[in-house]
C-alpha atoms as a PDB file:
ATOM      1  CA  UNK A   1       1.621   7.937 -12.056  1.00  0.00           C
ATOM      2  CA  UNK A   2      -1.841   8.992 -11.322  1.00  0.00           C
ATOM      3  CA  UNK A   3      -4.180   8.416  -8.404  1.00  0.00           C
ATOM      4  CA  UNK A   4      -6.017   5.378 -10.115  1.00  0.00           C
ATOM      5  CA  UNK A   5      -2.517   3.990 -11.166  1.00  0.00           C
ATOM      6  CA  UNK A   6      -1.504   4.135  -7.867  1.00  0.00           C
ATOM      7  CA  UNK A   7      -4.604   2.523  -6.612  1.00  0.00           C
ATOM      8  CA  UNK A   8      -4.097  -0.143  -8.933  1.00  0.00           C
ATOM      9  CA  UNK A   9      -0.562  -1.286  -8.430  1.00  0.00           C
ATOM     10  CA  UNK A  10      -1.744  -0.800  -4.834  1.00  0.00           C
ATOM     11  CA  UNK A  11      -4.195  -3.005  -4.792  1.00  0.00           C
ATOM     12  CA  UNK A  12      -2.344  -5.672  -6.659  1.00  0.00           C
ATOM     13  CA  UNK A  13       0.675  -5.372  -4.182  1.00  0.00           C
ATOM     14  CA  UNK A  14      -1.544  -6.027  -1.441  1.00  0.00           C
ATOM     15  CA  UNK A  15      -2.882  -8.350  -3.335  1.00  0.00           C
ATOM     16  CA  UNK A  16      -0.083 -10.585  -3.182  1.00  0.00           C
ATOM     17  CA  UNK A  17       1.277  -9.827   0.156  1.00  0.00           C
ATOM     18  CA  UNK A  18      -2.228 -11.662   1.631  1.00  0.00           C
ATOM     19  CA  UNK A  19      -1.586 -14.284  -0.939  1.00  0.00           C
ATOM     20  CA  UNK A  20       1.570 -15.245   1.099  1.00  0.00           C
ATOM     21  CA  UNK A  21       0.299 -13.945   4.741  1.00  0.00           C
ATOM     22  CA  UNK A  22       0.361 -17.284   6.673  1.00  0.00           C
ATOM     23  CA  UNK A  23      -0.351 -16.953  10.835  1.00  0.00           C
ATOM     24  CA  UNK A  24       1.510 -19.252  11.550  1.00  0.00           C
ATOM     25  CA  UNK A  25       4.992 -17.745  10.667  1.00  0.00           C
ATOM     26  CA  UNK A  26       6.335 -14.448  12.445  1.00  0.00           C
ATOM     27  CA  UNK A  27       9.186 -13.817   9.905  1.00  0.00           C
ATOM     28  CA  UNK A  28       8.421 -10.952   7.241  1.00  0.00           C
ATOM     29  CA  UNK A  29       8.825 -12.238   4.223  1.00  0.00           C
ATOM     30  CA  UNK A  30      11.739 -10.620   1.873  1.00  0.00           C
ATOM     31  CA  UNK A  31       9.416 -10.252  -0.543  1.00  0.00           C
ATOM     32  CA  UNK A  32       6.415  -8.962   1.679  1.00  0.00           C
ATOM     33  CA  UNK A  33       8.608  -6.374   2.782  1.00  0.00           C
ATOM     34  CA  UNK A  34       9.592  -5.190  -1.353  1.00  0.00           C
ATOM     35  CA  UNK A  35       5.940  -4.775  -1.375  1.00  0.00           C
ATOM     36  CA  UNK A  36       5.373  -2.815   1.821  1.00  0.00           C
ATOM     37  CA  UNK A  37       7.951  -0.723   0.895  1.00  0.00           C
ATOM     38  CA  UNK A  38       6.794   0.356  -2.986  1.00  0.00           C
ATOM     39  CA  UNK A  39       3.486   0.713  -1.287  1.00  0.00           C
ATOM     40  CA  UNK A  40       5.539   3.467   1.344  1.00  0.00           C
ATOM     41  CA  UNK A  41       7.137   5.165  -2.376  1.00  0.00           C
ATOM     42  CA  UNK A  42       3.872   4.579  -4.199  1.00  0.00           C
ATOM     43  CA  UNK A  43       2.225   6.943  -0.996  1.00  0.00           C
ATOM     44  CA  UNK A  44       5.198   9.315  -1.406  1.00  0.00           C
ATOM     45  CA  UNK A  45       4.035  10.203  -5.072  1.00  0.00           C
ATOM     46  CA  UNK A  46       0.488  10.646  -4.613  1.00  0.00           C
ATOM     47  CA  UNK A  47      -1.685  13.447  -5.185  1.00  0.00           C
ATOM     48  CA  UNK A  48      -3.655  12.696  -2.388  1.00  0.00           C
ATOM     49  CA  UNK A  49      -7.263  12.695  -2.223  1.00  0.00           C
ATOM     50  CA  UNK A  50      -8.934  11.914   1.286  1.00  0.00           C
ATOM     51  CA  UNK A  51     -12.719  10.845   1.641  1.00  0.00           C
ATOM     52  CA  UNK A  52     -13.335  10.379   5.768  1.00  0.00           C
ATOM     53  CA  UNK A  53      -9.850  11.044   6.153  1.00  0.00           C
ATOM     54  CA  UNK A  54      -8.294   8.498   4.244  1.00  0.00           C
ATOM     55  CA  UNK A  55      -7.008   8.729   0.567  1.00  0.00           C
ATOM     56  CA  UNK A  56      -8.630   7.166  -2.084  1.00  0.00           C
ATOM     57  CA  UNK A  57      -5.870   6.364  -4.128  1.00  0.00           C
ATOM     58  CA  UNK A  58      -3.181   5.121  -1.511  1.00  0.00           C
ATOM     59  CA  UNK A  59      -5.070   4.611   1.773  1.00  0.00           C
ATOM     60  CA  UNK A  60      -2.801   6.983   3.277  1.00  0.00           C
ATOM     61  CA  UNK A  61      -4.579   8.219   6.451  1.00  0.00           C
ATOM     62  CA  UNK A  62      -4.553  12.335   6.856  1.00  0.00           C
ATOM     63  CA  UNK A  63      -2.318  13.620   9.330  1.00  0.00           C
ATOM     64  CA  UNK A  64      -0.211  10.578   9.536  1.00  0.00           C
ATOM     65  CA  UNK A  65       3.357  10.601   9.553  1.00  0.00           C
END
């Protein structure tokens, strides 16, 4: 995939994971946490490219772990 691939599918994971973020329940969501996680893979494969530290592609932050 490249970086704006990356961004996209991203972007629309996030996307959905606010769509079902409600306050008022403290359980992650099974499929909230499908999403977090190809986020995690999606970070794995990128060629990163930081501006102020923080990728453009994956919002990975430089030097994290």
């Amino acid at each position: 995939m490249t970086g704006f691939q990356i961004r996209e599918q991203i972007d629309k994971n996030n996307a959905k994971i606010n769509q079902s973020f409600r306050p008022e329940v403290f359980v992650l969501d099974t499929k909230v946490a499908e999403l977090i996680q190809e986020n995690r893979l999606l970070r794995k494969q990128c060629e990163h490219k930081f501006e102020n530290g923080i990728c453009v592609y994956c919002d990975y932050e430089e030097g994290s772990i």
